[in-house]
C-alpha atoms as a PDB file:
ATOM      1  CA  UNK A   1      47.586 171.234  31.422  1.00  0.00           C
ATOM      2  CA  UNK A   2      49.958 173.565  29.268  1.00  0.00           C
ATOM      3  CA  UNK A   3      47.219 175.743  28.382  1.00  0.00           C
ATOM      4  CA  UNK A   4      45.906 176.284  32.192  1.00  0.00           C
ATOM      5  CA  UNK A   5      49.622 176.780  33.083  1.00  0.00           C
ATOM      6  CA  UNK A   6      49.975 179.335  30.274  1.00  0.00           C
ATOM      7  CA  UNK A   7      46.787 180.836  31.353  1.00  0.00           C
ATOM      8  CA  UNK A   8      48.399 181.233  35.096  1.00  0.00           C
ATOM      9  CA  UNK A   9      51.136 182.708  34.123  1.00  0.00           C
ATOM     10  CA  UNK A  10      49.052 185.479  31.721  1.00  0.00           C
ATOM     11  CA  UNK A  11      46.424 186.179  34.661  1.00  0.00           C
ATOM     12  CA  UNK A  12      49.656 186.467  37.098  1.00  0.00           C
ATOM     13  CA  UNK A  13      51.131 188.666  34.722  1.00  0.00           C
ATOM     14  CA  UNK A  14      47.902 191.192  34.303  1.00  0.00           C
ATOM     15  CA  UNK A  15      47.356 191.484  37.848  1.00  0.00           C
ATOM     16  CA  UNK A  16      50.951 192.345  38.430  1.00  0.00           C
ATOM     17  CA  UNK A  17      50.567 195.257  35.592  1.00  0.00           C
ATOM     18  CA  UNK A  18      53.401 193.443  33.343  1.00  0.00           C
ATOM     19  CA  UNK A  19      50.928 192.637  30.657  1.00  0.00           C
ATOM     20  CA  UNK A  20      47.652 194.760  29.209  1.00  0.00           C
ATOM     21  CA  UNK A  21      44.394 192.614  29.327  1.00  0.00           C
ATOM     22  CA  UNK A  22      43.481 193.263  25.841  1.00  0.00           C
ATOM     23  CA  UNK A  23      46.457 191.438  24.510  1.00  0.00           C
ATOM     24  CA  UNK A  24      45.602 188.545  26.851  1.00  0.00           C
ATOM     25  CA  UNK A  25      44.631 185.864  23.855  1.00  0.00           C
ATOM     26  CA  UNK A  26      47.874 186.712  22.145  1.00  0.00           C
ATOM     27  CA  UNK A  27      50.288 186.055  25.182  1.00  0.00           C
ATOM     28  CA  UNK A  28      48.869 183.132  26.981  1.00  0.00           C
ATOM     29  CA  UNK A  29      48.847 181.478  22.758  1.00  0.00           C
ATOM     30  CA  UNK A  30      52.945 183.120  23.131  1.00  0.00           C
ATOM     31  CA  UNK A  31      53.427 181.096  26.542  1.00  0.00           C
ATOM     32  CA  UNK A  32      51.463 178.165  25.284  1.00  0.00           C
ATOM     33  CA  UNK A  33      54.188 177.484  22.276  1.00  0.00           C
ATOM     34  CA  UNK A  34      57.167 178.656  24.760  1.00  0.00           C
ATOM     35  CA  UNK A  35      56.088 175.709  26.903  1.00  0.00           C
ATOM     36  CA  UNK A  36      55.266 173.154  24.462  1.00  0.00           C
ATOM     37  CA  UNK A  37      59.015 174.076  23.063  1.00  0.00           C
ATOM     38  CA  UNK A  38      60.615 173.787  26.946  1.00  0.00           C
ATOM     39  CA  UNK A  39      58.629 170.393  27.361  1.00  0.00           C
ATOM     40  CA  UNK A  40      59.837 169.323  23.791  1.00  0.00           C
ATOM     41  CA  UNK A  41      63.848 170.272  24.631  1.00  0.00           C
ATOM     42  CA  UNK A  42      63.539 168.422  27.698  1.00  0.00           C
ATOM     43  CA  UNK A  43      62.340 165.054  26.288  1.00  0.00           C
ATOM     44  CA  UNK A  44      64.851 165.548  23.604  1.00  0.00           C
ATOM     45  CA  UNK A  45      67.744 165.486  26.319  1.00  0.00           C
ATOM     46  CA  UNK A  46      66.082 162.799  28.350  1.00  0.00           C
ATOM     47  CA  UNK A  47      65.988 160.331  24.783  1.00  0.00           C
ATOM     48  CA  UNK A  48      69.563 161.577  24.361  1.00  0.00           C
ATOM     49  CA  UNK A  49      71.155 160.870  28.227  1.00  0.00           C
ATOM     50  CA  UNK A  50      68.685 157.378  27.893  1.00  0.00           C
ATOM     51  CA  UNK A  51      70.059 156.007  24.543  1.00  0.00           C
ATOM     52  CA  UNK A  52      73.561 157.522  25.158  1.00  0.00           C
ATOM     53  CA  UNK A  53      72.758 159.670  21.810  1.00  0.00           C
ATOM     54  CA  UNK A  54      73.473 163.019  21.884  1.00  0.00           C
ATOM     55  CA  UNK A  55      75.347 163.745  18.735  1.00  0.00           C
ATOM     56  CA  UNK A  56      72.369 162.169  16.860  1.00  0.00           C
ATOM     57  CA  UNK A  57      69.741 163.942  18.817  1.00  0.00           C
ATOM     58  CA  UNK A  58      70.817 166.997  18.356  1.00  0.00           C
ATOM     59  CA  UNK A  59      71.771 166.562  15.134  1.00  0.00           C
ATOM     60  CA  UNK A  60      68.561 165.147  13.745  1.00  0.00           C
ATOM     61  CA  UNK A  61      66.638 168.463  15.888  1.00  0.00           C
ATOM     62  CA  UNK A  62      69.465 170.739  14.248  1.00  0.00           C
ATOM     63  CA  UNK A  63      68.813 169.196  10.266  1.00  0.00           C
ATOM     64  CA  UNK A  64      64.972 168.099  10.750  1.00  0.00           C
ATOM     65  CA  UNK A  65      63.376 171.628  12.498  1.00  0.00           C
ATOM     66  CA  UNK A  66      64.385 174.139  10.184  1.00  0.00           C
ATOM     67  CA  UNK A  67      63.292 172.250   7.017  1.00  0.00           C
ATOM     68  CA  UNK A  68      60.342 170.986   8.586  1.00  0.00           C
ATOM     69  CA  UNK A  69      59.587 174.306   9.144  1.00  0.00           C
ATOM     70  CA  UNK A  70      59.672 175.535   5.564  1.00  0.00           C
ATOM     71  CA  UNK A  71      57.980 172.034   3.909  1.00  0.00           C
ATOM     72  CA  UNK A  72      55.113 172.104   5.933  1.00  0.00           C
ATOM     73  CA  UNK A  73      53.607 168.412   6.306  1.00  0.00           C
ATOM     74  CA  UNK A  74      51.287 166.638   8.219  1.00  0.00           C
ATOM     75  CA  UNK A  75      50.875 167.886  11.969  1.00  0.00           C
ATOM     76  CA  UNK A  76      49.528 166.168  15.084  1.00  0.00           C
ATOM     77  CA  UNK A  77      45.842 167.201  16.170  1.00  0.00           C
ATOM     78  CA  UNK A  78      47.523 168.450  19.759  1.00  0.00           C
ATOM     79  CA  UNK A  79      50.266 169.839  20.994  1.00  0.00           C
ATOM     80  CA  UNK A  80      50.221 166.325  23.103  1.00  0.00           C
ATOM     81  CA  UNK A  81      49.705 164.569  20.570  1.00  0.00           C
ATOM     82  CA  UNK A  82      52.911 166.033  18.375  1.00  0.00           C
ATOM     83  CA  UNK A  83      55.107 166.380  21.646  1.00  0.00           C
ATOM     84  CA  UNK A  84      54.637 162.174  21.631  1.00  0.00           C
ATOM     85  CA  UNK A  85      55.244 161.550  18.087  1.00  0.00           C
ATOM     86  CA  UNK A  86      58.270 163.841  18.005  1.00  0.00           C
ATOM     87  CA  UNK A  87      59.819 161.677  20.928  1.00  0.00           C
ATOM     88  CA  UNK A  88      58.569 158.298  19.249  1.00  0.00           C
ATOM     89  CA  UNK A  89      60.691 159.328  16.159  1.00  0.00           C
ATOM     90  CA  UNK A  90      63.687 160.568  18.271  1.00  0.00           C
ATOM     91  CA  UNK A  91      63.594 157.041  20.160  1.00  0.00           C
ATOM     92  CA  UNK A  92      63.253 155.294  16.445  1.00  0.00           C
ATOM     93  CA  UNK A  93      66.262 157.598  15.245  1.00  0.00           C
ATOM     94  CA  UNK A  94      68.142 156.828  17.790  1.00  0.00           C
ATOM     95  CA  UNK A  95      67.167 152.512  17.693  1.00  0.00           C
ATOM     96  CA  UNK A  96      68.068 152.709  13.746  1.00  0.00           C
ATOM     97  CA  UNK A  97      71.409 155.193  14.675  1.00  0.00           C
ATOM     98  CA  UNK A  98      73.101 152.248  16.398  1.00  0.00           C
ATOM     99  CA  UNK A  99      71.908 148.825  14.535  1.00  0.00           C
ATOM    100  CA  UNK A 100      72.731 150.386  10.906  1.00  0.00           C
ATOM    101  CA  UNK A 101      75.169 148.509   9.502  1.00  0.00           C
ATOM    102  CA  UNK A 102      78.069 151.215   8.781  1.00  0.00           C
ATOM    103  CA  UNK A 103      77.873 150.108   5.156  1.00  0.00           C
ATOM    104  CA  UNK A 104      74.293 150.232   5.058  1.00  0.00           C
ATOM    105  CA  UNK A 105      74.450 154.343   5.091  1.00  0.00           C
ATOM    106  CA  UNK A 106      76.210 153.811   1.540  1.00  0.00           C
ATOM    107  CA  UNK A 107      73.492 153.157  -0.206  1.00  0.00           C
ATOM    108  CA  UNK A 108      70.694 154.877   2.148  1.00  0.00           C
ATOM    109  CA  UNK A 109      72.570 158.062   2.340  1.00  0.00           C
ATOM    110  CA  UNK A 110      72.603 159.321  -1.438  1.00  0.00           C
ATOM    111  CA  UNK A 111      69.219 157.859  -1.893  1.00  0.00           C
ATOM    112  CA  UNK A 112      67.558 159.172   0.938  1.00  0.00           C
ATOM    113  CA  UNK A 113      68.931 163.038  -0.199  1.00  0.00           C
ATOM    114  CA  UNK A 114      68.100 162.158  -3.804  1.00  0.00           C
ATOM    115  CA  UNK A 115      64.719 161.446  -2.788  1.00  0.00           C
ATOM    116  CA  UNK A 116      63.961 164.039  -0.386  1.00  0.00           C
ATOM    117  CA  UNK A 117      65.206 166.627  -2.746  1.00  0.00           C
ATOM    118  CA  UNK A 118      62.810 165.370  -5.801  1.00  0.00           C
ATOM    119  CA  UNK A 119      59.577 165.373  -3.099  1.00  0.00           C
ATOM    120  CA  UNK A 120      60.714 168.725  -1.419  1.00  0.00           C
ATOM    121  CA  UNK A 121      61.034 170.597  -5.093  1.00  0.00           C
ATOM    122  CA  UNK A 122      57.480 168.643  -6.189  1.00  0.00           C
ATOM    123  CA  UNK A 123      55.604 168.989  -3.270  1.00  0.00           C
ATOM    124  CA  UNK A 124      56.959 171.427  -0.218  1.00  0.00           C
ATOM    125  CA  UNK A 125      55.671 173.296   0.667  1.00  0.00           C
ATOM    126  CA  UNK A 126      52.505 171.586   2.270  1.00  0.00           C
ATOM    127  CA  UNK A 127      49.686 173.593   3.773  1.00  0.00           C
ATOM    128  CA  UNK A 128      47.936 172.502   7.153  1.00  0.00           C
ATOM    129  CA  UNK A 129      44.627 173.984   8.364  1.00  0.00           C
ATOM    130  CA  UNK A 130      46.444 175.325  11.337  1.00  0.00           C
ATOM    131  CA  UNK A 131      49.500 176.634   9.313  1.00  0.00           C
ATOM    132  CA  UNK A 132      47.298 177.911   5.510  1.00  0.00           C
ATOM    133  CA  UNK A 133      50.002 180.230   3.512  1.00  0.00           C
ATOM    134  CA  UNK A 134      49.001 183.078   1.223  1.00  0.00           C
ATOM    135  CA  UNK A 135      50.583 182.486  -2.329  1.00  0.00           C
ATOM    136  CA  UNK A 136      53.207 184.739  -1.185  1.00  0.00           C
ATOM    137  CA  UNK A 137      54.412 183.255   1.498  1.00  0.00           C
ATOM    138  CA  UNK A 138      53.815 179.550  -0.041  1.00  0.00           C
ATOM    139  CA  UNK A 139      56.251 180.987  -2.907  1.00  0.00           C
ATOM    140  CA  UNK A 140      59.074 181.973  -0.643  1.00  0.00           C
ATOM    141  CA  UNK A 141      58.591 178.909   1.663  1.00  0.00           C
ATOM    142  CA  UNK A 142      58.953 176.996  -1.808  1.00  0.00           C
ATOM    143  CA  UNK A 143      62.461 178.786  -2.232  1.00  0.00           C
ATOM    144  CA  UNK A 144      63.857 178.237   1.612  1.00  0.00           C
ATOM    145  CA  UNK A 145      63.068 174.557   1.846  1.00  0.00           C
ATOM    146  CA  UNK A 146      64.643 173.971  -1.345  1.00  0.00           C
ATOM    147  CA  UNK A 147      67.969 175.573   0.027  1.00  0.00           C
ATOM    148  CA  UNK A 148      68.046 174.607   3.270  1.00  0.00           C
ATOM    149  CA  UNK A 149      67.556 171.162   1.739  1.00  0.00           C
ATOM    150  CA  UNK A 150      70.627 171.697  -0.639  1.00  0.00           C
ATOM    151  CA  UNK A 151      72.361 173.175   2.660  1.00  0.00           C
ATOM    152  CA  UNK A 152      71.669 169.763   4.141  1.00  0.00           C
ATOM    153  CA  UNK A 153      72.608 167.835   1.381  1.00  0.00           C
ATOM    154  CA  UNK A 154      76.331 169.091   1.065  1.00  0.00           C
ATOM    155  CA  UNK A 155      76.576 168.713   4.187  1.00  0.00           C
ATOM    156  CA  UNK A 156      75.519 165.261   4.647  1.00  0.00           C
ATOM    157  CA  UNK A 157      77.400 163.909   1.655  1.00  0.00           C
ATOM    158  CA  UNK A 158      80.134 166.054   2.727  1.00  0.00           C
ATOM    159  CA  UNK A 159      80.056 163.652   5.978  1.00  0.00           C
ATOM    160  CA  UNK A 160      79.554 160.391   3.861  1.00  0.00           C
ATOM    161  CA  UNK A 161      82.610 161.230   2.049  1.00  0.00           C
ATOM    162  CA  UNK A 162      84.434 161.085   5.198  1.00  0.00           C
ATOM    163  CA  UNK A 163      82.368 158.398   6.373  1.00  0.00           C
ATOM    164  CA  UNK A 164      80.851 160.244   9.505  1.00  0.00           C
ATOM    165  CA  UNK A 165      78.367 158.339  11.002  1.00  0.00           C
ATOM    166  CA  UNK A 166      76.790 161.937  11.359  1.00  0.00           C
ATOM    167  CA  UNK A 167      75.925 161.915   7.626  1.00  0.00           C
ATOM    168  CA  UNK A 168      73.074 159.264   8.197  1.00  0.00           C
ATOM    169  CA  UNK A 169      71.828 161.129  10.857  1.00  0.00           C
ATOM    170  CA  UNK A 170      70.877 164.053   8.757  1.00  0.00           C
ATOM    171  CA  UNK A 171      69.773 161.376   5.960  1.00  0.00           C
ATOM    172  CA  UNK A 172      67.291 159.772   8.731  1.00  0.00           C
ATOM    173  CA  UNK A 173      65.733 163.423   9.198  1.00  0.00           C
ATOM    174  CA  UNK A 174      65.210 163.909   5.799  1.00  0.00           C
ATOM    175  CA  UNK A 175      63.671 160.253   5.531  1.00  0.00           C
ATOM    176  CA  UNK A 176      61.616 161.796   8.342  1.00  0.00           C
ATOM    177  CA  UNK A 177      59.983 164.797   6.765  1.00  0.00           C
ATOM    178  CA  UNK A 178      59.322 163.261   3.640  1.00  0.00           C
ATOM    179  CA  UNK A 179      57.198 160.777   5.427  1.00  0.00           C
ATOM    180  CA  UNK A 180      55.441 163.807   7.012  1.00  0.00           C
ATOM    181  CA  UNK A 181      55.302 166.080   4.101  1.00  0.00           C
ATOM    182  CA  UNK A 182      53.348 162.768   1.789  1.00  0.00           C
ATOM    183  CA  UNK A 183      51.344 162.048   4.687  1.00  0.00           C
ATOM    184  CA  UNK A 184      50.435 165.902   5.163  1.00  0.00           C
ATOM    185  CA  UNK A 185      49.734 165.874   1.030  1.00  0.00           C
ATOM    186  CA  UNK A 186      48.105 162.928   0.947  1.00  0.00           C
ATOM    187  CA  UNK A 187      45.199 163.934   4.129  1.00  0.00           C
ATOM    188  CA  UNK A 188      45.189 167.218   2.479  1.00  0.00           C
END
């Protein structure tokens, strides 16, 4: 469906003259990913206005994209297929957001960013076949995870130390992509 929607709006765009027919691969890929990306925003705000969660939402997106980003991991065989687990984990977020026990994030917190940091320095980042990284890029994606993890870190203990519930949002996310970035090592 996204793909003969993307493929629409490139043959639209060619007829009209906006767009040269040669590059016709490379846009209609461009408009697939700007779609998937719309689609993906919108079920984020729909989980958010249905569980009444918007500070976590956002906040897991905000913590969870960029290092996911830079650690690589395991990735869904469609875009359908990622669009559903990425709102399966939002709903779960948002579930284990509001029947934590408040003290419960006292232990989790430190551990889960203790954790995350020792598997993001030991294994991000982690190739996919659709994402393979030359040695140079694997080296610098090596060097960004492991400071936007630190980034992340501060922050989130920064939060605990003022006993935000906001802190064990950002320690869920990280939960989160280490499960993805062992599962992505381990299929690798």
């Amino acid at each position: 469906m996204i793909r003969n929607l993307a493929e629409r709006i490139v043959e639209w765009q060619i007829k009209k003259h906006s767009l040269p027919d040669e590059d016709r691969g490379l846009y209609q890929y461009a408009y697939e990913v700007l779609l998937n990306q719309v689609i993906n925003v919108l079920i984020a705000i729909l989980i958010a206005v249905l569980f009444h969660a918007p500070m976590p939402v956002f906040l897991f997106l905000a913590s969870y994209i960029p290092l996911r980003s830079y650690c690589g991991g395991h990735h869904a065989r469609t875009n359908g297929g990622c669009t559903a687990v990425s709102a399966v984990l939002l709903c779960i977020i948002c579930v284990i957001y509001r029947i934590l026990p408040s003290n419960a994030g006292v232990i989790m917190q430190p551990v889960s960013y203790i954790i995350s940091g020792l598997l993001i320095i030991r294994f991000a980042p982690v190739e996919n076949v659709n994402k393979p990284l030359a040695e140079e890029e694997r080296v610098r994606y090596r060097k960004i995870s492991r400071y936007i993890w630190f980034g992340e870190s501060l922050v989130g203990m920064s939060l605990f130390f003022i006993k935000s519930p906001a802190g064990v949002v950002i320690a869920l996310s990280h939960t989160v992509l280490c499960v993805m970035l062992y599962w992505g090592k381990v299929i690798n």
